[in-house]
PDB file of N, CA and C in Angstrom:
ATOM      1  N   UNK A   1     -28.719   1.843  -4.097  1.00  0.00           N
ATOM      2  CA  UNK A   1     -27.556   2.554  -3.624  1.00  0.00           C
ATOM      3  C   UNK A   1     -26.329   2.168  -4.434  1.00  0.00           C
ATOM      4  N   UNK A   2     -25.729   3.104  -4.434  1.00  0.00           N
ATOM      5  CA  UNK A   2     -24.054   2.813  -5.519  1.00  0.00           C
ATOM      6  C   UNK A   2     -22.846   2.498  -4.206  1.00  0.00           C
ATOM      7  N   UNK A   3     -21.962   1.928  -5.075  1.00  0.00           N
ATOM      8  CA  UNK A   3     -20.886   1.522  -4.501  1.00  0.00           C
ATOM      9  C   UNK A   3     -20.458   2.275  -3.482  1.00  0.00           C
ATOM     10  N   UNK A   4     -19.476   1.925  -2.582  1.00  0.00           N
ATOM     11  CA  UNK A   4     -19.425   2.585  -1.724  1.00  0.00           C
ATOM     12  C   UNK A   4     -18.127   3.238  -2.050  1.00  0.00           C
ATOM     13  N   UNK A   5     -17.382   4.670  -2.312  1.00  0.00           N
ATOM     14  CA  UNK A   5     -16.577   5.432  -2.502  1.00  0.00           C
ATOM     15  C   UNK A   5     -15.601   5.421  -1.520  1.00  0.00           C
ATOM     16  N   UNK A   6     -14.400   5.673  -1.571  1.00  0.00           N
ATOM     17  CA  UNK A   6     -13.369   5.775  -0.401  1.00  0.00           C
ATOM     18  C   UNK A   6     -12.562   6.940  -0.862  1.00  0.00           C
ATOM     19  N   UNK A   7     -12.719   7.716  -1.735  1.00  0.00           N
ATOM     20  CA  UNK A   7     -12.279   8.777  -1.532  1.00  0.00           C
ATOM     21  C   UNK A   7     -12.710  10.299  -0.949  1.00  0.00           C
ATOM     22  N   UNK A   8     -14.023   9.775  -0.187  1.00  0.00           N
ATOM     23  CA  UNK A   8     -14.052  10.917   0.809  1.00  0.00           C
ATOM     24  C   UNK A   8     -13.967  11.215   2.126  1.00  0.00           C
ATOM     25  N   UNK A   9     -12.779   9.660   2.579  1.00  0.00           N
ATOM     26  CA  UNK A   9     -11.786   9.484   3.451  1.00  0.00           C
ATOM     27  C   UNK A   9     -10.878  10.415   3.421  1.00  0.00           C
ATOM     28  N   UNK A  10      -9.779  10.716   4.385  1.00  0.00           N
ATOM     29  CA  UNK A  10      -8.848  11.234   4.240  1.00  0.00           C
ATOM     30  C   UNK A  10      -7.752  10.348   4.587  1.00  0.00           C
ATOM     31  N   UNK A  11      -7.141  10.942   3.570  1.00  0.00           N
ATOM     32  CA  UNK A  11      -5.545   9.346   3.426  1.00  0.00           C
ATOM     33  C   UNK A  11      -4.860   9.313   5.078  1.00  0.00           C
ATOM     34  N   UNK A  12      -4.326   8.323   4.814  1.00  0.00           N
ATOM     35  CA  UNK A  12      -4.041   7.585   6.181  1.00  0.00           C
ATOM     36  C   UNK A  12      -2.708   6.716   5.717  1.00  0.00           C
ATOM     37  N   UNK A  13      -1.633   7.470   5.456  1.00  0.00           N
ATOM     38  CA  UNK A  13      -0.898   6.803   4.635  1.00  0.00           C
ATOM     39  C   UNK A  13       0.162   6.602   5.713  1.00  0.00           C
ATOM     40  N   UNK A  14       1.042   5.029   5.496  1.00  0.00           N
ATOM     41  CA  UNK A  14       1.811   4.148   6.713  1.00  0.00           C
ATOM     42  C   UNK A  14       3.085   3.990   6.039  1.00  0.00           C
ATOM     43  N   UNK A  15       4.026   3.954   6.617  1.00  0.00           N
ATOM     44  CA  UNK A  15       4.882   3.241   5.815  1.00  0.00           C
ATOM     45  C   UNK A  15       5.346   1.785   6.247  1.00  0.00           C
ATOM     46  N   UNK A  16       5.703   0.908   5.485  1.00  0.00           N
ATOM     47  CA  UNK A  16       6.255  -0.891   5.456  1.00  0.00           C
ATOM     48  C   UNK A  16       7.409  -0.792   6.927  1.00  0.00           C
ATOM     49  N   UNK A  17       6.675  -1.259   7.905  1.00  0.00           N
ATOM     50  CA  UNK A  17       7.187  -1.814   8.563  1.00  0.00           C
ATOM     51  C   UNK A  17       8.666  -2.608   8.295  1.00  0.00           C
ATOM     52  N   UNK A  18       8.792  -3.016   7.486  1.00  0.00           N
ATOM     53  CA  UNK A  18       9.846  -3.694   6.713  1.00  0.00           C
ATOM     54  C   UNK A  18      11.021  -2.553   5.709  1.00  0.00           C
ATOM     55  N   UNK A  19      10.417  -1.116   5.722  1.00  0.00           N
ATOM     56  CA  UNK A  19      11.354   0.009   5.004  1.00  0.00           C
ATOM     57  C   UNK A  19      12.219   0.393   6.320  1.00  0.00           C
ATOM     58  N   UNK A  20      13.116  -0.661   6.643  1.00  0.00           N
ATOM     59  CA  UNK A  20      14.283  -0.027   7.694  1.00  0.00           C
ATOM     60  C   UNK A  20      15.209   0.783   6.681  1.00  0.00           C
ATOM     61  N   UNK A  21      16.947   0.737   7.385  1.00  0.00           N
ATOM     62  CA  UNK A  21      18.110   1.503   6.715  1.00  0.00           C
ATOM     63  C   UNK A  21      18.132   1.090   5.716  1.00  0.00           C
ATOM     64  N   UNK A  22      17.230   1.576   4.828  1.00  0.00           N
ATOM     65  CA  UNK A  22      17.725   0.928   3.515  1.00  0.00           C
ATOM     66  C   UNK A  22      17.822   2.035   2.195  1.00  0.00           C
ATOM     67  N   UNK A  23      18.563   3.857   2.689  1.00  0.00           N
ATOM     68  CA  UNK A  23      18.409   4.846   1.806  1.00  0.00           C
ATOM     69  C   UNK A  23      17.146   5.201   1.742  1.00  0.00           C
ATOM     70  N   UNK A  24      16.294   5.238   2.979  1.00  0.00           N
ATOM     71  CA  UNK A  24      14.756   5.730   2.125  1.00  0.00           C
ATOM     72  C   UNK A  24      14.360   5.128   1.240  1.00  0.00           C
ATOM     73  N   UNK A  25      14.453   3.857   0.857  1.00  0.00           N
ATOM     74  CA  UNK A  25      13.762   3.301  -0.233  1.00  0.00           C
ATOM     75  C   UNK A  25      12.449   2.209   0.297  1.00  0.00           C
ATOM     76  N   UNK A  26      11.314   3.320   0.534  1.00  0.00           N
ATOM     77  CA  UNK A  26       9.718   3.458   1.410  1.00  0.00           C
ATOM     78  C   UNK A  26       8.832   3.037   0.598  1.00  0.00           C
ATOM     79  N   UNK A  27       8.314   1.992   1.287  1.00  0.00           N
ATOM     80  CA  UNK A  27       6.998   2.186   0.390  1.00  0.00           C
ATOM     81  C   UNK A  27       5.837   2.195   1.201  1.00  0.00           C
ATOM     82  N   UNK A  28       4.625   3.558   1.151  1.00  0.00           N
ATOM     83  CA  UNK A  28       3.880   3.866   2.052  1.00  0.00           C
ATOM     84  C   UNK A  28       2.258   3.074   1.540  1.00  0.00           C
ATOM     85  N   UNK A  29       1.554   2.780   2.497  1.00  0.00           N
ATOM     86  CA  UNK A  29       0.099   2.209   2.045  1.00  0.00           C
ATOM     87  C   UNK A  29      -1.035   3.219   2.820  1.00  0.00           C
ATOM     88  N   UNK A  30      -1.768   3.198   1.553  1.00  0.00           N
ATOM     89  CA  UNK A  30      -2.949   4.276   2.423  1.00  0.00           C
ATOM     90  C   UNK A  30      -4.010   3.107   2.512  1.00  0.00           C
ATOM     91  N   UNK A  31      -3.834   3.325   4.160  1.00  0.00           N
ATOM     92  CA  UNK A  31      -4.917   2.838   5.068  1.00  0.00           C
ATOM     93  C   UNK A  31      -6.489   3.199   4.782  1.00  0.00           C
ATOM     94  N   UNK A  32      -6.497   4.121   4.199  1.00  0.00           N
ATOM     95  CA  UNK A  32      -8.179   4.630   4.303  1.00  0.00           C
ATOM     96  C   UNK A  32      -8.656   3.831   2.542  1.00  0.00           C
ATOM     97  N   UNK A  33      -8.239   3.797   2.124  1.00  0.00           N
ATOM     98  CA  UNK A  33      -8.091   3.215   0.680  1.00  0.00           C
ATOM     99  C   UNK A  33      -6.752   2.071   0.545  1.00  0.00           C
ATOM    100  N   UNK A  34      -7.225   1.028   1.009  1.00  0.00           N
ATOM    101  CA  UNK A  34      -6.671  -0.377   0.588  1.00  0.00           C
ATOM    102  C   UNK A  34      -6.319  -0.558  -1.104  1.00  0.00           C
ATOM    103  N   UNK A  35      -4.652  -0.924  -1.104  1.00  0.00           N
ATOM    104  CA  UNK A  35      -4.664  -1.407  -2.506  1.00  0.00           C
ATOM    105  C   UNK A  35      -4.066  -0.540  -2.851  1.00  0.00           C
ATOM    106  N   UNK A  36      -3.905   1.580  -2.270  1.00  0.00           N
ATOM    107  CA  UNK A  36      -3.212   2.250  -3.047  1.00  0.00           C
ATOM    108  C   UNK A  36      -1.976   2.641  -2.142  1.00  0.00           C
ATOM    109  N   UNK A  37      -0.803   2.533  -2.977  1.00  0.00           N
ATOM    110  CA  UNK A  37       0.533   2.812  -2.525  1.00  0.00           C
ATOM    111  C   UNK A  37       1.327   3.754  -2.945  1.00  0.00           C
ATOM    112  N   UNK A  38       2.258   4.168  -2.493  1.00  0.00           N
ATOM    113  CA  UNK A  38       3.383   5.414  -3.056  1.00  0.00           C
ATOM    114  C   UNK A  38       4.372   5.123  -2.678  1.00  0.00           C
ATOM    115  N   UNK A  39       5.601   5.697  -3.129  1.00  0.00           N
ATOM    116  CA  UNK A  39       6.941   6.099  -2.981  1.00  0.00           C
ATOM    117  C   UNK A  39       7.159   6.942  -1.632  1.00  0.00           C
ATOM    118  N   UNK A  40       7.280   6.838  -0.367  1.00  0.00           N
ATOM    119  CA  UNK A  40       7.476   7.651   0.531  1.00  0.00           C
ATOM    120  C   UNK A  40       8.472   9.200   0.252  1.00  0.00           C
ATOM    121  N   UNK A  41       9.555   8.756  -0.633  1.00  0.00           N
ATOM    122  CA  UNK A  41      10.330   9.685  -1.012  1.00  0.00           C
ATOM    123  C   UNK A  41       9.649  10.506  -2.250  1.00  0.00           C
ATOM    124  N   UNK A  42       8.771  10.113  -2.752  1.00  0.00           N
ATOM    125  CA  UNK A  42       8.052  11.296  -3.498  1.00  0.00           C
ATOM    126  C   UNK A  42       6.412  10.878  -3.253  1.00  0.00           C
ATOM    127  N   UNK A  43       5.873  11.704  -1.759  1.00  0.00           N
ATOM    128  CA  UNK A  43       4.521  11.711  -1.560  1.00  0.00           C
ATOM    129  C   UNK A  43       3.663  12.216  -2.616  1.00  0.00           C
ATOM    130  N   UNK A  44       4.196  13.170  -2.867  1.00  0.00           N
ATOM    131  CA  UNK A  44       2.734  14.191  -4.085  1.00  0.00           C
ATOM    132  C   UNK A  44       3.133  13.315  -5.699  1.00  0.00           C
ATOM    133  N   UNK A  45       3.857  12.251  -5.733  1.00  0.00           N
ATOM    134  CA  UNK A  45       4.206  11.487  -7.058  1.00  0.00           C
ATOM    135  C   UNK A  45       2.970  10.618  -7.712  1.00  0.00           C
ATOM    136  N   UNK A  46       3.351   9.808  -8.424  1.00  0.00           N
ATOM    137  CA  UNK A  46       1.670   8.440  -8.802  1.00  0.00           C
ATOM    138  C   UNK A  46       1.571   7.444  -8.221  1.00  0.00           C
ATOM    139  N   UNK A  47       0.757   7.415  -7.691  1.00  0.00           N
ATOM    140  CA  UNK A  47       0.514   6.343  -7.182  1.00  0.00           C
ATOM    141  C   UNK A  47      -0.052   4.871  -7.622  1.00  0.00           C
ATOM    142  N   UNK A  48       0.190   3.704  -7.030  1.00  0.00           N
ATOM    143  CA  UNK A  48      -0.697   2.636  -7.842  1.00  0.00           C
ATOM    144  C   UNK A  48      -1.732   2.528  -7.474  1.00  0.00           C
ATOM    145  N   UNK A  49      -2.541   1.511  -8.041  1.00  0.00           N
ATOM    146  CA  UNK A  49      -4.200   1.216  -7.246  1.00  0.00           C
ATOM    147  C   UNK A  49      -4.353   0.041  -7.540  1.00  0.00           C
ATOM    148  N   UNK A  50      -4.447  -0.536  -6.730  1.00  0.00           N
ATOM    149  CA  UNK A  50      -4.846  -1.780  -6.889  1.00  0.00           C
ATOM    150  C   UNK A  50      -6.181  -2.453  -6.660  1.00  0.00           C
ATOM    151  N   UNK A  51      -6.792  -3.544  -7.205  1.00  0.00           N
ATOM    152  CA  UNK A  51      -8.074  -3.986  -6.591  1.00  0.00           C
ATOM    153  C   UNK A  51      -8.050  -4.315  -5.795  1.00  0.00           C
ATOM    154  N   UNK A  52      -8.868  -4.158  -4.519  1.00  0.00           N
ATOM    155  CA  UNK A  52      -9.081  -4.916  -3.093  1.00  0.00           C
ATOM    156  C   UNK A  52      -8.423  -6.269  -3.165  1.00  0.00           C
ATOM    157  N   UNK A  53      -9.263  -7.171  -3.911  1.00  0.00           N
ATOM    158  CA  UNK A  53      -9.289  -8.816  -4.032  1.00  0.00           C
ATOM    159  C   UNK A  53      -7.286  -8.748  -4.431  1.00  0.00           C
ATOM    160  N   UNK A  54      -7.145  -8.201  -5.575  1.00  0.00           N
ATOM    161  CA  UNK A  54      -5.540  -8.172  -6.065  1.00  0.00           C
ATOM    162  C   UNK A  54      -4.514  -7.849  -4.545  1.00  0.00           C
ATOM    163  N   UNK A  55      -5.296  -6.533  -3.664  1.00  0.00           N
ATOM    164  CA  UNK A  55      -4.000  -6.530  -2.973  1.00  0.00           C
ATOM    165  C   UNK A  55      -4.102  -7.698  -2.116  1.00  0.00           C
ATOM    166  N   UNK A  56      -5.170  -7.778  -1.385  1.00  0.00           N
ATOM    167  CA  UNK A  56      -5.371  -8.983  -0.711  1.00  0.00           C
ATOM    168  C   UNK A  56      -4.577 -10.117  -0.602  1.00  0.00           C
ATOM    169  N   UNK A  57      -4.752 -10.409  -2.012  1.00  0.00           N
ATOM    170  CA  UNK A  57      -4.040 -11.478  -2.349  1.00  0.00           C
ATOM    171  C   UNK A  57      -2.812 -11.625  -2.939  1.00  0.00           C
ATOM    172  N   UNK A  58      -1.934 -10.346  -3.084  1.00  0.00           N
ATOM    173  CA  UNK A  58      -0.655 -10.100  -2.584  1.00  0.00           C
ATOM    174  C   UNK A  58      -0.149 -10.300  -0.911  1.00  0.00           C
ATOM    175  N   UNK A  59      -0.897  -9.230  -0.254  1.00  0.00           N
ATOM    176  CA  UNK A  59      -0.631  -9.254   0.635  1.00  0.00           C
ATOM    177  C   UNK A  59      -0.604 -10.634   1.588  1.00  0.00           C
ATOM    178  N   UNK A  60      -1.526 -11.609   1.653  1.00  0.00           N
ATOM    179  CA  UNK A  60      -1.126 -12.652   2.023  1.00  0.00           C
ATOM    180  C   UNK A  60      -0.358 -13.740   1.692  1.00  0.00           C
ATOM    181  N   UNK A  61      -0.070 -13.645  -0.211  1.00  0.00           N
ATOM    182  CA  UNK A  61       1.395 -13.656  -0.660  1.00  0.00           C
ATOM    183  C   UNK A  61       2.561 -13.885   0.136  1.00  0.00           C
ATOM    184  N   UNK A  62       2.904 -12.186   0.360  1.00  0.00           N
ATOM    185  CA  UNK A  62       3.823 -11.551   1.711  1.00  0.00           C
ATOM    186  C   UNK A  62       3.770 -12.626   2.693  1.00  0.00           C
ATOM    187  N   UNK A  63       2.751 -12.469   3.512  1.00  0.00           N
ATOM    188  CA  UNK A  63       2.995 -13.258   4.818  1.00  0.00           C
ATOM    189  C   UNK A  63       3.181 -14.635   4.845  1.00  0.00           C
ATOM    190  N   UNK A  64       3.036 -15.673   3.664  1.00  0.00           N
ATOM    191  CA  UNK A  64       3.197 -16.789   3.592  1.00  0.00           C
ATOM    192  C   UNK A  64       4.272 -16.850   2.866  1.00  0.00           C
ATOM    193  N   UNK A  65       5.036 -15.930   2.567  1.00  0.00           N
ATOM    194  CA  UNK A  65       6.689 -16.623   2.105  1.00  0.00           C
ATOM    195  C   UNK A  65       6.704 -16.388   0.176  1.00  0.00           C
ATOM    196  N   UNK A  66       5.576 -16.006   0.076  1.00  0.00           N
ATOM    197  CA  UNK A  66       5.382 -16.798  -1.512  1.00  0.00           C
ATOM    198  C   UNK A  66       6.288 -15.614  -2.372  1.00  0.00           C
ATOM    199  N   UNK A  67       7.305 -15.442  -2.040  1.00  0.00           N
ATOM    200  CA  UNK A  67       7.872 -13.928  -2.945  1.00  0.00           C
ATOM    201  C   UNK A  67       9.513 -13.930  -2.157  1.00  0.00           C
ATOM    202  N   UNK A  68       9.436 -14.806  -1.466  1.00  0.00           N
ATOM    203  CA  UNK A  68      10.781 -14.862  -0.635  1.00  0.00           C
ATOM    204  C   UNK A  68      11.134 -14.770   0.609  1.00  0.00           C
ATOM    205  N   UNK A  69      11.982 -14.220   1.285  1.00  0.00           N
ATOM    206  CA  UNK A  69      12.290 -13.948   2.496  1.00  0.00           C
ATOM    207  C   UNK A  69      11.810 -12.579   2.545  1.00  0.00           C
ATOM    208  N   UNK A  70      11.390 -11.730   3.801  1.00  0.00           N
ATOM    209  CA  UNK A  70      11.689 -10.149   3.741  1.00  0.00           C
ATOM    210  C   UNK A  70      12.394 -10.176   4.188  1.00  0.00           C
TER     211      UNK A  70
END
Protein backbone atom coordinates (compact mmCIF):
# COMPACT_ATOMS: atom_id res chain seq x y z
CA UNK A 1 0.00 0.00 0.00
CA UNK A 2 1.27 3.71 -0.74
CA UNK A 3 1.35 6.51 1.48
CA UNK A 4 -1.45 7.75 2.76
CA UNK A 5 -2.72 11.05 0.69
CA UNK A 6 -4.53 13.99 2.40
CA UNK A 7 -5.64 15.64 -0.34
CA UNK A 8 -8.81 13.92 -0.76
CA UNK A 9 -9.87 15.60 2.43
CA UNK A 10 -11.61 18.64 2.21
CA UNK A 11 -9.75 21.71 3.71
CA UNK A 12 -10.68 22.59 7.08
CA UNK A 13 -8.99 25.75 7.27
CA UNK A 14 -8.82 27.77 11.09
CA UNK A 15 -7.54 30.76 11.78
CA UNK A 16 -4.56 31.55 14.87
CA UNK A 17 -6.31 31.94 17.73
CA UNK A 18 -3.67 34.51 18.45
CA UNK A 19 -4.81 36.74 14.89
CA UNK A 20 -6.81 39.28 17.21
CA UNK A 21 -7.07 43.38 16.18
CA UNK A 22 -4.28 43.32 14.47
CA UNK A 23 -5.55 44.77 10.60
CA UNK A 24 -6.37 41.27 9.45
CA UNK A 25 -3.00 40.24 9.54
CA UNK A 26 -4.35 36.09 9.71
CA UNK A 27 -2.75 33.36 9.47
CA UNK A 28 -5.11 30.34 8.70
CA UNK A 29 -4.02 26.39 9.20
CA UNK A 30 -5.67 23.65 7.33
CA UNK A 31 -6.73 21.18 9.72
CA UNK A 32 -7.33 18.33 7.27
CA UNK A 33 -3.66 18.66 6.01
CA UNK A 34 -1.24 19.55 8.88
CA UNK A 35 1.78 21.75 8.04
CA UNK A 36 -0.21 23.78 5.26
CA UNK A 37 -0.97 27.47 5.90
CA UNK A 38 -2.27 30.71 4.17
CA UNK A 39 -2.77 34.29 4.40
CA UNK A 40 -6.44 34.61 5.61
CA UNK A 41 -6.60 37.90 3.65
CA UNK A 42 -5.78 36.21 0.42
CA UNK A 43 -7.52 32.56 0.68
CA UNK A 44 -7.24 31.48 -3.12
CA UNK A 45 -3.22 32.90 -2.75
CA UNK A 46 0.09 30.19 -2.09
CA UNK A 47 0.24 28.54 0.28
CA UNK A 48 3.17 26.90 2.37
CA UNK A 49 3.64 23.18 3.14
CA UNK A 50 5.33 22.07 5.46
CA UNK A 51 6.55 18.54 6.67
CA UNK A 52 4.51 16.98 9.42
CA UNK A 53 7.78 16.32 11.67
CA UNK A 54 8.90 20.35 10.60
CA UNK A 55 5.49 21.72 11.67
CA UNK A 56 5.38 19.73 14.68
CA UNK A 57 8.26 20.88 15.73
CA UNK A 58 7.53 24.43 15.21
CA UNK A 59 4.55 24.18 16.65
CA UNK A 60 5.73 23.02 19.97
CA UNK A 61 8.41 25.69 19.47
CA UNK A 62 5.25 28.08 19.90
CA UNK A 63 4.01 26.63 23.01
CA UNK A 64 7.26 26.47 24.87
CA UNK A 65 8.27 30.10 24.46
CA UNK A 66 11.12 29.25 22.02
CA UNK A 67 10.33 32.29 19.45
CA UNK A 68 9.19 34.72 22.18
CA UNK A 69 6.23 35.94 23.81
CA UNK A 70 2.80 35.75 21.67
Amino acid sequence: MGKSDHHDRPEQWRKSSYSGGNNGNCVEVDDARPGTVRDSKDPDGPRLCFAPQAWSAFVAGVKRGAFGEV
